[in-house]
Protein backbone atom coordinates (compact mmCIF):
# COMPACT_ATOMS: atom_id res chain seq x y z
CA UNK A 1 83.59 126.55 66.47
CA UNK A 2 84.07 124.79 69.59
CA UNK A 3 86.79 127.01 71.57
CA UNK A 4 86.90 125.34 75.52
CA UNK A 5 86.00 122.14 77.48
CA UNK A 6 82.12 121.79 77.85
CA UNK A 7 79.37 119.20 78.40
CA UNK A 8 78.51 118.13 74.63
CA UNK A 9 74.29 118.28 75.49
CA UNK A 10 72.21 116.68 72.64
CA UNK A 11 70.43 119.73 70.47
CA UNK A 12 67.15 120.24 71.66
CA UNK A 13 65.24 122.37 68.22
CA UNK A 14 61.44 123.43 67.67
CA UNK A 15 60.12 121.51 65.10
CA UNK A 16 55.83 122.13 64.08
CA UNK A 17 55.62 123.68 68.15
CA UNK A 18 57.18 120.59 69.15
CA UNK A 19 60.70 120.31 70.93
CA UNK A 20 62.68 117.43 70.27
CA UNK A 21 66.03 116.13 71.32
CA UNK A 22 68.26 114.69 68.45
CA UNK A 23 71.76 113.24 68.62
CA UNK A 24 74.96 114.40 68.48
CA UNK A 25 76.67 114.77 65.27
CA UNK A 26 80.32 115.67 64.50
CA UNK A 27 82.09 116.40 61.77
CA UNK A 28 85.45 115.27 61.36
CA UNK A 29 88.23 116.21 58.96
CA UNK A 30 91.51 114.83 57.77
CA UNK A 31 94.13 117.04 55.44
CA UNK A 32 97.33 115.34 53.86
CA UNK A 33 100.30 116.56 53.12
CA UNK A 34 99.74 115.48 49.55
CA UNK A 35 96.92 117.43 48.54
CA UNK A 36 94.26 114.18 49.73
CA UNK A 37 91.32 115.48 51.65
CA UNK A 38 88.82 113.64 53.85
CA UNK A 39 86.14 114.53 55.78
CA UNK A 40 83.49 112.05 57.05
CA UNK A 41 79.72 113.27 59.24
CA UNK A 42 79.16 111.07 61.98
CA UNK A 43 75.77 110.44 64.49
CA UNK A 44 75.72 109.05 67.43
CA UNK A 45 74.16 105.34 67.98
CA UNK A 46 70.97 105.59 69.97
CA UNK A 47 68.90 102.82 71.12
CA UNK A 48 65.86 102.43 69.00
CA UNK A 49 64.54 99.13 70.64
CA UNK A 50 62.29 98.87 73.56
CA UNK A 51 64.54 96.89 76.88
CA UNK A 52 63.12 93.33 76.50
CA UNK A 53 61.19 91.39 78.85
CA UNK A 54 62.89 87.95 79.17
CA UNK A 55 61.34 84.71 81.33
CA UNK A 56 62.27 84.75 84.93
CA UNK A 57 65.43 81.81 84.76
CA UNK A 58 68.87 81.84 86.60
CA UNK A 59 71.75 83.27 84.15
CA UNK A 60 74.98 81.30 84.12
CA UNK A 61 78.13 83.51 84.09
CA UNK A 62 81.16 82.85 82.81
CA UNK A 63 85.05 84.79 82.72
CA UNK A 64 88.30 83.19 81.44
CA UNK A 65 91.62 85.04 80.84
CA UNK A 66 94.71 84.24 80.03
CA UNK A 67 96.30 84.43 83.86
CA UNK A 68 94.88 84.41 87.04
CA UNK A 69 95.86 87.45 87.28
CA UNK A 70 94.27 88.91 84.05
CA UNK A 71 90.75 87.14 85.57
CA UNK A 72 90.51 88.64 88.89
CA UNK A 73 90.84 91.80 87.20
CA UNK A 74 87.78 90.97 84.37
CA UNK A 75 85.88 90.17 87.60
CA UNK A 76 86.66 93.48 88.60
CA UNK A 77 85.67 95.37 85.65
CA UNK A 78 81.98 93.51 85.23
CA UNK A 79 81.40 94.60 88.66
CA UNK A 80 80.74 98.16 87.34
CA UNK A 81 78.63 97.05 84.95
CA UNK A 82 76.55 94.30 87.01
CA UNK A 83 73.41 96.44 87.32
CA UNK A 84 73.82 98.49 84.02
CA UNK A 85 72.24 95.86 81.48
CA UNK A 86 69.86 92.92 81.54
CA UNK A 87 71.18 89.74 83.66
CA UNK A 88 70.43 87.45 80.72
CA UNK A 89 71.98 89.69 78.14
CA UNK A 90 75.28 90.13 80.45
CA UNK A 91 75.51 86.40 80.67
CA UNK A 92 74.42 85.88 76.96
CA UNK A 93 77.31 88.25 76.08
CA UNK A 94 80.47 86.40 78.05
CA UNK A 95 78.77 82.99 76.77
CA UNK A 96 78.90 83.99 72.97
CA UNK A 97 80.79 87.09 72.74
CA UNK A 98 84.22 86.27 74.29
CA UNK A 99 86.90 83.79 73.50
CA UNK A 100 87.62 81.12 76.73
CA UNK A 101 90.92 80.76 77.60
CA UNK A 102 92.68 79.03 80.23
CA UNK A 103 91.98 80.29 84.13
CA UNK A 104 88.21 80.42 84.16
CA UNK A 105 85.53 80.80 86.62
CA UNK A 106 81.52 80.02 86.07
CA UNK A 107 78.47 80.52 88.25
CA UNK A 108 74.98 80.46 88.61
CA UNK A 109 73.05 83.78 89.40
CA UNK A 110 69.37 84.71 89.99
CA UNK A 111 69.77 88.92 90.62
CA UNK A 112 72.08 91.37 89.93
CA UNK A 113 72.72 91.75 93.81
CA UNK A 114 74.14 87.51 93.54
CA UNK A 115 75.62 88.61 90.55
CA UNK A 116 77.80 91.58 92.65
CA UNK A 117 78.07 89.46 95.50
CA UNK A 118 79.74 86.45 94.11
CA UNK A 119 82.05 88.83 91.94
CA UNK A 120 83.43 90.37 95.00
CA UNK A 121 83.67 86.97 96.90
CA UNK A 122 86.08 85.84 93.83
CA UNK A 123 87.52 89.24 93.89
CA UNK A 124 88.64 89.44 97.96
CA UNK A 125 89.01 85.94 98.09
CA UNK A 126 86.68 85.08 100.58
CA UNK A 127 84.12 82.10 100.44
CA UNK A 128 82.92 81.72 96.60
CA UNK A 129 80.48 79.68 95.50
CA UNK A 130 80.89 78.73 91.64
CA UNK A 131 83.18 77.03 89.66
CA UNK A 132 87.07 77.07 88.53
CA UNK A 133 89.31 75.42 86.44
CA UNK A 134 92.46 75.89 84.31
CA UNK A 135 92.22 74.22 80.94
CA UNK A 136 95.07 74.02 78.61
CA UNK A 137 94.61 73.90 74.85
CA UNK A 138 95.69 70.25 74.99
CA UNK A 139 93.14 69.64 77.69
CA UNK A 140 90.07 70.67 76.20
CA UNK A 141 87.26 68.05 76.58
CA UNK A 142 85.70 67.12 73.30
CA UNK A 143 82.13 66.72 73.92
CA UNK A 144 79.32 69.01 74.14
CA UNK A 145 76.75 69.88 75.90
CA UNK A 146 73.11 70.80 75.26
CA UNK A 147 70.86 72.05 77.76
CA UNK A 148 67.70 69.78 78.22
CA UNK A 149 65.54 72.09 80.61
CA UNK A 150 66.68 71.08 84.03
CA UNK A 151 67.39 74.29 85.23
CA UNK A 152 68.12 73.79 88.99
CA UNK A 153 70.94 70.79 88.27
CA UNK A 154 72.02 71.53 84.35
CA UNK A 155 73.28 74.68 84.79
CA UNK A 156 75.68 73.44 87.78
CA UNK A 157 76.60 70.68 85.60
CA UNK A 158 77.25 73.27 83.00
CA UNK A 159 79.24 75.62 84.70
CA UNK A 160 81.25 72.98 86.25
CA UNK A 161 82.03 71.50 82.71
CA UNK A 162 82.70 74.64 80.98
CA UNK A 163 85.60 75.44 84.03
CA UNK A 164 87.19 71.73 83.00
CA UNK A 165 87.08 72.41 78.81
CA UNK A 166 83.69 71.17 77.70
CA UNK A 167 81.86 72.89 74.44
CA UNK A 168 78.58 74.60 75.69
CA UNK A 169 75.36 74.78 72.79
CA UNK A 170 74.50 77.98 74.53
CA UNK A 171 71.49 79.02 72.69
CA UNK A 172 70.00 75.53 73.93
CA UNK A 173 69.87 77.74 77.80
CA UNK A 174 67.34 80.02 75.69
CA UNK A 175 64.37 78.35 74.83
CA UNK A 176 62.09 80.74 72.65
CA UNK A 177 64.20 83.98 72.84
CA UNK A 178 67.35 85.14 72.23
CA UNK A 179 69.21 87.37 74.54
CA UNK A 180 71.28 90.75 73.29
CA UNK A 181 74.99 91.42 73.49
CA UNK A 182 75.59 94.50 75.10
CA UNK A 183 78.87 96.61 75.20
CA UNK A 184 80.86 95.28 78.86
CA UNK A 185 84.03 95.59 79.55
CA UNK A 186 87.25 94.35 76.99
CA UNK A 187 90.27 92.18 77.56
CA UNK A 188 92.43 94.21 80.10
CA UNK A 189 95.18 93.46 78.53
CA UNK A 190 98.98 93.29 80.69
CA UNK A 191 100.93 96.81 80.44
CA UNK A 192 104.44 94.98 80.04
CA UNK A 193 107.15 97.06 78.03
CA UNK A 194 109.02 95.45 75.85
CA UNK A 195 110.88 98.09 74.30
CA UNK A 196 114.86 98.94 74.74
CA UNK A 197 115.75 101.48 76.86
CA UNK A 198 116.68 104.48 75.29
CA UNK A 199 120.41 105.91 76.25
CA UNK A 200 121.52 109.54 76.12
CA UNK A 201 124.89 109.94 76.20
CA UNK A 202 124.56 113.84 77.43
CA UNK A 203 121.96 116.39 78.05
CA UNK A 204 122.18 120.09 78.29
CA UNK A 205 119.08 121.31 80.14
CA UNK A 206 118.88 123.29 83.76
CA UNK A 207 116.79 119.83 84.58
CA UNK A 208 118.15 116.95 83.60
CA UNK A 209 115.11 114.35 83.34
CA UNK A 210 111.45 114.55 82.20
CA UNK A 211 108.60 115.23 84.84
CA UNK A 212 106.81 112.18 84.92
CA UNK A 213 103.55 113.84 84.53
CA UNK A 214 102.32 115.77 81.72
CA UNK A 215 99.84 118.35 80.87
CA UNK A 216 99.47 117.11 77.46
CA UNK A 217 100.84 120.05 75.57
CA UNK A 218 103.70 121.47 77.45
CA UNK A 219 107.38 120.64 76.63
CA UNK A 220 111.08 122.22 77.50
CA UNK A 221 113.84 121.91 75.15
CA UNK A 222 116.65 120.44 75.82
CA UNK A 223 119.89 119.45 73.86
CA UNK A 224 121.53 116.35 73.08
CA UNK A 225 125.22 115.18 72.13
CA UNK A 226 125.36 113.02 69.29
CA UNK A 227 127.97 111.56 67.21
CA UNK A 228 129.20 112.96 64.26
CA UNK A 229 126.87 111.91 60.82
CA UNK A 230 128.69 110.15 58.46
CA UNK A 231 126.46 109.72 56.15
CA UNK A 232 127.22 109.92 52.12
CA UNK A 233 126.87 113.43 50.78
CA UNK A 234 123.19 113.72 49.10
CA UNK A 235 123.63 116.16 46.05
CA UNK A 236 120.67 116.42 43.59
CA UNK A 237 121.77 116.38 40.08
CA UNK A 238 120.55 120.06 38.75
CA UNK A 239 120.74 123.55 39.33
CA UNK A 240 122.06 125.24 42.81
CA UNK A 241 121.71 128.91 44.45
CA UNK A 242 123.43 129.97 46.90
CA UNK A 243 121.09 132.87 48.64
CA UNK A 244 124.04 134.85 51.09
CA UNK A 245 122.98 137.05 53.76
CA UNK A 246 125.65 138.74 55.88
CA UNK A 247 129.31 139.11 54.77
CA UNK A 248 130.63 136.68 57.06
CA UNK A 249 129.46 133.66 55.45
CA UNK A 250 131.10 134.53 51.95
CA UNK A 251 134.13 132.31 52.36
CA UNK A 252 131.13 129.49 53.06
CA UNK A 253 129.38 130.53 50.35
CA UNK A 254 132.55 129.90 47.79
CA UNK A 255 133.45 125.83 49.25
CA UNK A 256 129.38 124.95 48.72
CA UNK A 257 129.70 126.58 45.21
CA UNK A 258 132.99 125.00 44.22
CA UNK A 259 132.05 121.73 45.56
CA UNK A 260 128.97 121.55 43.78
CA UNK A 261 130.88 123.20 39.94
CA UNK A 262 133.19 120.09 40.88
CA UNK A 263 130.17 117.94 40.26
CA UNK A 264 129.70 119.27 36.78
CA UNK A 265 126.27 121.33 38.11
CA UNK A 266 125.57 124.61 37.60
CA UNK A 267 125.76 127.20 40.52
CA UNK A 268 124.44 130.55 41.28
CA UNK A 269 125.05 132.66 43.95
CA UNK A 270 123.13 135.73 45.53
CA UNK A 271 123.81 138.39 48.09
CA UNK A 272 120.54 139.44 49.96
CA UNK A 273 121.51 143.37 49.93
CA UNK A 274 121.60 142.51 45.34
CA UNK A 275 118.01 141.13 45.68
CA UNK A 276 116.55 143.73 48.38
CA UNK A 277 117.83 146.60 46.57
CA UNK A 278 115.08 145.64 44.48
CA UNK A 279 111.21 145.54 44.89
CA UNK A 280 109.57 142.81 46.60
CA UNK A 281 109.48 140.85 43.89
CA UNK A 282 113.18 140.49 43.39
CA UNK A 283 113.27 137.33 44.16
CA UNK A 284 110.27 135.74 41.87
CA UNK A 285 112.06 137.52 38.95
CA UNK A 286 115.42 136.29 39.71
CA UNK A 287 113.73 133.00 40.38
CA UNK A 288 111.40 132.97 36.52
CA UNK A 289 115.12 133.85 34.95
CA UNK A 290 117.20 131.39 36.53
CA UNK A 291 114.80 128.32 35.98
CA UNK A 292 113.49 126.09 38.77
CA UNK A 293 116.57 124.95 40.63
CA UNK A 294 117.38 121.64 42.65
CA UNK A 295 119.35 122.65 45.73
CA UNK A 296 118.88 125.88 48.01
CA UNK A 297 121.46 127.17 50.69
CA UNK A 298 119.63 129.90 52.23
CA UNK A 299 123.01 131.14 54.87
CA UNK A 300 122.23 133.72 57.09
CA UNK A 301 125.39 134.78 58.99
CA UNK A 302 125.05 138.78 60.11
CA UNK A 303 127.81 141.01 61.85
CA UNK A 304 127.16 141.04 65.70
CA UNK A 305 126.18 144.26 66.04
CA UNK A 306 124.29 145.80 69.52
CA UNK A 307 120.83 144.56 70.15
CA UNK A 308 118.40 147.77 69.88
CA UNK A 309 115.31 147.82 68.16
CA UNK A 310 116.51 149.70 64.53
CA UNK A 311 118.78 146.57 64.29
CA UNK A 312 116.64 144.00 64.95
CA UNK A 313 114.18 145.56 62.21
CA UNK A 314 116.83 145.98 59.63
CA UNK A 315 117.39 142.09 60.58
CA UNK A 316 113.94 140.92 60.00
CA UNK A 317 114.48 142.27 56.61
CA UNK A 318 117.31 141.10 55.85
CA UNK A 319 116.76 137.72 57.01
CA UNK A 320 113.27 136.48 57.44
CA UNK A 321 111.47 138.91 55.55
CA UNK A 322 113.55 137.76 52.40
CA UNK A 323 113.77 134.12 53.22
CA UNK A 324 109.66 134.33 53.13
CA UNK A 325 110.03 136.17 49.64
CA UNK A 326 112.60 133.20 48.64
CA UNK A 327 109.71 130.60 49.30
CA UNK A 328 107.04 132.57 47.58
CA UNK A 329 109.13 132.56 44.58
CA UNK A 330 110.11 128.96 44.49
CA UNK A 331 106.67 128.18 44.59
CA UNK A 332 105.23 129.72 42.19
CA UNK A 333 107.87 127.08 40.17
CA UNK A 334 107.30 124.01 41.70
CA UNK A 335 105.18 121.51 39.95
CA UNK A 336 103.49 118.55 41.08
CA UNK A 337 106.61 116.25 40.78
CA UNK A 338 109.02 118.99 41.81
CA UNK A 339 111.49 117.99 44.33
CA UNK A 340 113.98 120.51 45.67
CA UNK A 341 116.73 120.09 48.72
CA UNK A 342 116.76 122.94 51.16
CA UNK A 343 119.24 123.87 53.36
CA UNK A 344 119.01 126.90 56.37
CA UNK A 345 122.18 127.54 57.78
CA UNK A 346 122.07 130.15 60.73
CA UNK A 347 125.31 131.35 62.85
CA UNK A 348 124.70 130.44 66.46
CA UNK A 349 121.17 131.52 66.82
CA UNK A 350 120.84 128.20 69.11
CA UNK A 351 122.63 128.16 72.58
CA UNK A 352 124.09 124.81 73.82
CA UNK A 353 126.15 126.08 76.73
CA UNK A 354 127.60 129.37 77.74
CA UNK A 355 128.16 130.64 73.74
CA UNK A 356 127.56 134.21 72.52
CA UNK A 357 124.04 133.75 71.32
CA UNK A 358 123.01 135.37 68.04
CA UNK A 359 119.31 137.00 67.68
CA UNK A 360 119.45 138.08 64.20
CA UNK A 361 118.14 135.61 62.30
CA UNK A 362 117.25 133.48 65.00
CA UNK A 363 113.44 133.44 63.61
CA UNK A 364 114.58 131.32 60.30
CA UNK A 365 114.57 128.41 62.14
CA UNK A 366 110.95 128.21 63.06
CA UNK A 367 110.38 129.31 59.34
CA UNK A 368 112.27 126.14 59.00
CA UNK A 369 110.07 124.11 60.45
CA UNK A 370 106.95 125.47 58.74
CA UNK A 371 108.52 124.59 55.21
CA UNK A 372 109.55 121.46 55.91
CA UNK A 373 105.93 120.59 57.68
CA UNK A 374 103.83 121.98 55.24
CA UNK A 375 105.52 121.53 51.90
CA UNK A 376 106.26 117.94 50.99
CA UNK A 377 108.00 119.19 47.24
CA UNK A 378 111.08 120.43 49.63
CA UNK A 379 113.20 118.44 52.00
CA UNK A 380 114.88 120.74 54.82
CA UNK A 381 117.67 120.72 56.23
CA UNK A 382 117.92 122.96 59.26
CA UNK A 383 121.28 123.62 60.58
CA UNK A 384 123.26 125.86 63.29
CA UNK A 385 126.57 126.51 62.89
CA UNK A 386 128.62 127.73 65.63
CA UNK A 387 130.79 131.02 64.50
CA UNK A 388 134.16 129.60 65.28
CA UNK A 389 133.61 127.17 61.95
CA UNK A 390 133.48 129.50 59.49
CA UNK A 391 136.76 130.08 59.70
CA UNK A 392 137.05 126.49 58.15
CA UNK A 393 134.78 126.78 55.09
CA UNK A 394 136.66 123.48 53.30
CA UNK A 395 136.03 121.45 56.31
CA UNK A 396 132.49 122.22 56.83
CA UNK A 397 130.92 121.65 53.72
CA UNK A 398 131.21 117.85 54.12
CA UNK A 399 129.66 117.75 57.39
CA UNK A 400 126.72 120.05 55.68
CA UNK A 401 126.27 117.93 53.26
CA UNK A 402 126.64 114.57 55.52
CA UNK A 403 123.30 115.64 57.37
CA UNK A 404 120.57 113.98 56.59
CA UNK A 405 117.24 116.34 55.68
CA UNK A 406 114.35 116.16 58.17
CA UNK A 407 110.74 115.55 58.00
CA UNK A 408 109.74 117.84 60.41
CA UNK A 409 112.43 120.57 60.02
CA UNK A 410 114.13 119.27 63.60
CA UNK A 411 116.98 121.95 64.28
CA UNK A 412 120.95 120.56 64.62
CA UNK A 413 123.67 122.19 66.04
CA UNK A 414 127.31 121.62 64.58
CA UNK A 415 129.96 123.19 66.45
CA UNK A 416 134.21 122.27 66.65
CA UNK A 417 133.83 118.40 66.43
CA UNK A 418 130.29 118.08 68.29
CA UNK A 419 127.33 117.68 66.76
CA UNK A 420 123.60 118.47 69.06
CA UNK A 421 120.33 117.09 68.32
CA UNK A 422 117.25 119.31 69.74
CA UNK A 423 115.14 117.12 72.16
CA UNK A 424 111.53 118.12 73.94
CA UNK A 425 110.75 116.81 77.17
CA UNK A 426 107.07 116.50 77.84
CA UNK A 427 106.54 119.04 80.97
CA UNK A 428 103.89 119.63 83.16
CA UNK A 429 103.31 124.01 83.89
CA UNK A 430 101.00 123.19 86.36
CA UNK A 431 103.83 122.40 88.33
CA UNK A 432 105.01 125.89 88.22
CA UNK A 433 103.61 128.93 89.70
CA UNK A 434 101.54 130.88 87.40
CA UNK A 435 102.31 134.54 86.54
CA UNK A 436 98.63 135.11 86.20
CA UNK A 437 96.42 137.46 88.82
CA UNK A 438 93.01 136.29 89.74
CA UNK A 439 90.89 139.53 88.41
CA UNK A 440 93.66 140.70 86.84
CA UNK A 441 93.94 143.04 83.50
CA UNK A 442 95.41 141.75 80.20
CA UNK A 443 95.52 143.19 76.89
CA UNK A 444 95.54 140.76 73.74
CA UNK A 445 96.44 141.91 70.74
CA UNK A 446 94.44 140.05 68.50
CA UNK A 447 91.91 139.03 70.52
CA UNK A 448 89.48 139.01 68.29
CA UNK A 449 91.41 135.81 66.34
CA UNK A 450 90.78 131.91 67.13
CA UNK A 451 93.83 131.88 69.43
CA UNK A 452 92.61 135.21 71.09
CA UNK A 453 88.93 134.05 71.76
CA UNK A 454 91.01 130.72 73.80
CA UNK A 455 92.99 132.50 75.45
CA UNK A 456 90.11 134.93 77.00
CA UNK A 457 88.11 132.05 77.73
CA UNK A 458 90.65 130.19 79.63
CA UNK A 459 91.25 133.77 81.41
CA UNK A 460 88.34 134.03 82.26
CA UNK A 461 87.44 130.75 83.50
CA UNK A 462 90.58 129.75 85.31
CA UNK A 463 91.60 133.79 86.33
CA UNK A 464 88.32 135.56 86.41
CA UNK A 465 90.16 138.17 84.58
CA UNK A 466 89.42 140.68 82.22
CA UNK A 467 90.41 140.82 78.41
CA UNK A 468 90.96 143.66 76.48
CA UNK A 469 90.64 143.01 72.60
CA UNK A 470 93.17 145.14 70.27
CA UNK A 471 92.27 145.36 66.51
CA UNK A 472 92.03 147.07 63.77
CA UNK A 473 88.04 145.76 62.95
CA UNK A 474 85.33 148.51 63.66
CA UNK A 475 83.76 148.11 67.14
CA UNK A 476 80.42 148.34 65.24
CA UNK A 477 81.42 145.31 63.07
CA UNK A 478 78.89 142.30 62.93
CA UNK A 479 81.38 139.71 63.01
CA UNK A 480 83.10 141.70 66.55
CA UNK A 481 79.92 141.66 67.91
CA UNK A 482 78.94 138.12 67.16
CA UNK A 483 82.59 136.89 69.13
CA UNK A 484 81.69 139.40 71.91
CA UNK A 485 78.58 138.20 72.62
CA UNK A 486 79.49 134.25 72.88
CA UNK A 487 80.99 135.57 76.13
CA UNK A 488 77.46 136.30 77.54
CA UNK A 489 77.60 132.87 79.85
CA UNK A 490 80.99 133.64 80.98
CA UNK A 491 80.23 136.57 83.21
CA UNK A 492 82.82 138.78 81.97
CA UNK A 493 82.84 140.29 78.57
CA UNK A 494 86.39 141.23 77.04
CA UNK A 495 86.89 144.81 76.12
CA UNK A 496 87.20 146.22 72.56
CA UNK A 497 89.42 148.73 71.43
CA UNK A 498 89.90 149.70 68.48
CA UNK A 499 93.60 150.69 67.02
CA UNK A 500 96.61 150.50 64.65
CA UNK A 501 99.56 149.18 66.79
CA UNK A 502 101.68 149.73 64.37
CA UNK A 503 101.23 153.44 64.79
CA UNK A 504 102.75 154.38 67.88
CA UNK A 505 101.09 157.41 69.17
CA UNK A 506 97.49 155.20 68.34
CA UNK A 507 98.85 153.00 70.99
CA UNK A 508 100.04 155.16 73.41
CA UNK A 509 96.34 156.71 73.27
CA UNK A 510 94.64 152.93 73.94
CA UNK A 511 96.86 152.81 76.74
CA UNK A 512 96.18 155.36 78.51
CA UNK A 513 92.29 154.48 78.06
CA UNK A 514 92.70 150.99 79.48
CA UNK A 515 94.70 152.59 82.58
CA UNK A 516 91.93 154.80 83.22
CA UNK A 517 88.68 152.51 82.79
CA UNK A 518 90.54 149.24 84.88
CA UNK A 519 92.83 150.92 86.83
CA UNK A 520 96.00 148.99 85.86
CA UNK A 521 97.37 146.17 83.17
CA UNK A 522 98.64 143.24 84.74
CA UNK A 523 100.03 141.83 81.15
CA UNK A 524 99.92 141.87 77.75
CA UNK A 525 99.78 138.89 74.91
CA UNK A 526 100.53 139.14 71.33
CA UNK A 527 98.04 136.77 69.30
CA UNK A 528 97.85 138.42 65.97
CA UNK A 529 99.64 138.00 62.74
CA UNK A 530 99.91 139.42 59.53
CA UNK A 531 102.40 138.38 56.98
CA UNK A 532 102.90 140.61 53.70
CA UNK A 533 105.62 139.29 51.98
């Protein structure tokens, strides 16, 4: 698997003794939403034909655009490619492969060096010696011409009445042979925006524009104000639950369940601490009894307790470890035509402005955006509630249900009469001064995964520094070895050591090992994962 930017060489293999070069070939695959898998082997094109040998005769070039502007700059591009193809096949190619429009320009060349020269005459505007005109559709001569074989005076004639309109029998300039269209530049088309500029009414961000450059996968969140949605409540007509974690979103939990018993459908409610007191499974037997369901309100709304680490764990379980068991069950449900609405509502686990912020639970909204990216049965809504309305349970519920469910899982704020939509700014880190040591130390915990083997590269190649792999996977294991050893051209090999970092003590031990052999750890990255839900 290719893992970093690199030269793509054509394969060179032994084949009888003999080694031979053979093209490039890629595979490339497409994965739908839906289930609909494509994946399609492609070669590239190589030139099989020998470079003709064509009768020494003048070639008669011609460029039209659409503006004058639009021609100087086709003059520019075929000025690159003036000495990369055959003179005759460039000319046979702008005779019989383009479309002539209104500003054009025709001459007469012998070399490639004319060819340049009277490009860049056009191009500066200095002394040119060739042809113009600017024919409009309604202007277009109707006869044609057909070359006879008087090169030296024809072609002028030609060139001149090709730049006034005329109709040119262009394989009558090739007497015997037939030239070849090659690839030269295309239409450079005018990079006018037409579009209506976009208007933000507020943004909450320490920087309030965009970087005009990007790195291509950088961005920076920001939030923006948006008016209240008023759009008609969408209610599915079948079965709700009401999954509750955290006592202070009962009073919530009651107005969604009366609202939807007022619409004649049948509503079930669940406490987390009911469905954790039992096994893992809880969930996927509560799930078989109950029936598949239409609606889900998944509300997570914990006490705010102090941030040490016992809480936070107790809050993984309590939150994302049981909205993951939620999932698994519906699943196991859904059929093909399934369709089920599913609503996240956390308790200020997003910060606009200078709010309390919330950790526990905060990770449900990225689980958020997983479900509603990768399972196209279930329509997400993903929605932050600010504590101060859950005072108002009544008045709430409407604006839950006004909001409309999202594609991609994007994350909305609702707090006392505002409403935030999450923006990303494209951003550009190179902008920024990097954290990262040249021949520095850095431990990866998983660096034996896809995202691991990246990251040491890029290390490596940009840092000269030195990973050190974390893993569970015996250091004698073939596979280990294999990754190791694609490092060989690199210079620097990552380190491999082997532990549990669950177990504490296991750690402590690796630590101390890395200290020793390099001296010192200038950072540490987490890129391992293991779900068991």
């Amino acid at each position: 698997m290719q893992q970093r930017v690199q030269a793509w060489q054509r394969p060179v293999l032994s084949h009888n003794g003999v080694m031979t070069e053979y093209p490039r070939i890629a595979g490339l695959s497409s994965f739908g939403a839906g289930g609909a898998n494509a994946h399609v082997i492609v070669e590239e094109y190589q030139e099989t034909q020998p470079r003709t040998v064509y009768p020494q005769q003048p070639a008669l070039i011609v460029l039209s655009a659409k503006t004058e502007l639009a021609l100087q700059q086709r003059a520019q591009s075929l000025v690159e490619y003036s000495s990369e193809y055959e003179l005759l096949d460039i000319a046979f190619t702008l005779q019989t492969g383009r479309v002539p429009m209104t500003y054009r320009l025709a001459f007469v060349a012998i070399s490639h060096d004319e060819l340049s020269a009277k490009l860049n005459a056009f191009i500066s505007g200095k002394s040119f010696i060739g042809y113009r005109g600017v024919v409009k559709a309604d202007e277009i001569e109707p006869e044609t011409f057909v070359f006879t074989g008087e090169i030296a005076d024809e072609y002028e004639q030609l060139a001149r009445a090709w730049t006034r309109g005329a109709e040119i029998d262009w394989l009558s300039l090739y007497q015997g042979f037939k030239p070849r269209k090659q690839r030269l530049p295309s239409y450079p088309f005018a990079k006018n925006r037409y579009w209506q500029p976009i208007r933000v009414t507020r943004q909450f961000s320490p920087v309030a524009t965009a970087p005009i450059d990007w790195d291509g996968y950088s961005y920076r969140l920001h939030w923006q104000e948006q008016g209240l949605a008023d759009n008609a409540p969408t209610i599915n007509k079948g079965p709700v639950l009401i999954v509750l974690s955290g006592e202070r979103g009962i009073a919530l939990a009651q107005a969604l369940s009366q609202y939807h018993q007022q619409q004649s459908l049948a509503t079930t409610c669940w406490h987390i601490e009911d469905i954790a007191n039992q096994d893992a499974s809880g969930f996927e037997h509560g799930l078989r009894e109950l029936g598949l369901v239409q609606t889900v309100y998944f509300i997570s709304t914990p006490n705010l307790t102090e941030i040490t680490s016992a809480n936070i764990t107790t809050s993984l379980n309590q939150h994302e470890l049981q909205f993951l068991r939620l999932l698994a069950g519906l699943r196991k449900l859904l059929t093909p035509e399934s369709r089920i609405s599913f609503t996240l509502l956390t308790c200020d686990t997003q910060a606009v402005d200078s709010a309390p912020l919330n950790p526990y639970g905060a990770g449900l909204t990225g689980l958020a955006y997983a479900l509603a990216q990768s399972e196209h049965r279930i329509q997400v809504r993903n929605l932050d509630i600010a504590n101060v309305l859950l005072s108002q349970p009544q008045a709430l519920v409407p604006r839950i249900l006004a909001e409309p469910f999202k594609t991609r899982g994007d994350v909305v704020k609702l707090s006392a009469n505002k409403r935030y939509q999450q923006q990303f700014d494209r951003f550009n880190t190179e902008v920024l001064p990097s954290a990262l040591r040249q021949s520095g130390v850095y431990v990866i915990l998983g660096g034996a995964g896809t995202i691991g083997q990246a990251l040491s590269f890029s290390l490596i190649e940009h840092y000269q520094a030195q990973p050190v792999w974390l893993g569970r996977t015996q250091a004698e294991a073939p596979e280990l070895t294999q990754k190791l050893a694609g490092f060989t051209k690199t210079g620097i090999t990552p380190a491999y050591y082997q532990a549990d970092v669950t177990d504490l003590e296991q750690l402590r031990r690796v630590i101390q090992a890395i200290q020793q052999r390099f001296g010192k750890i200038n950072g540490a990255i987490f890129a391992g994962l293991v779900i068991q839900f």
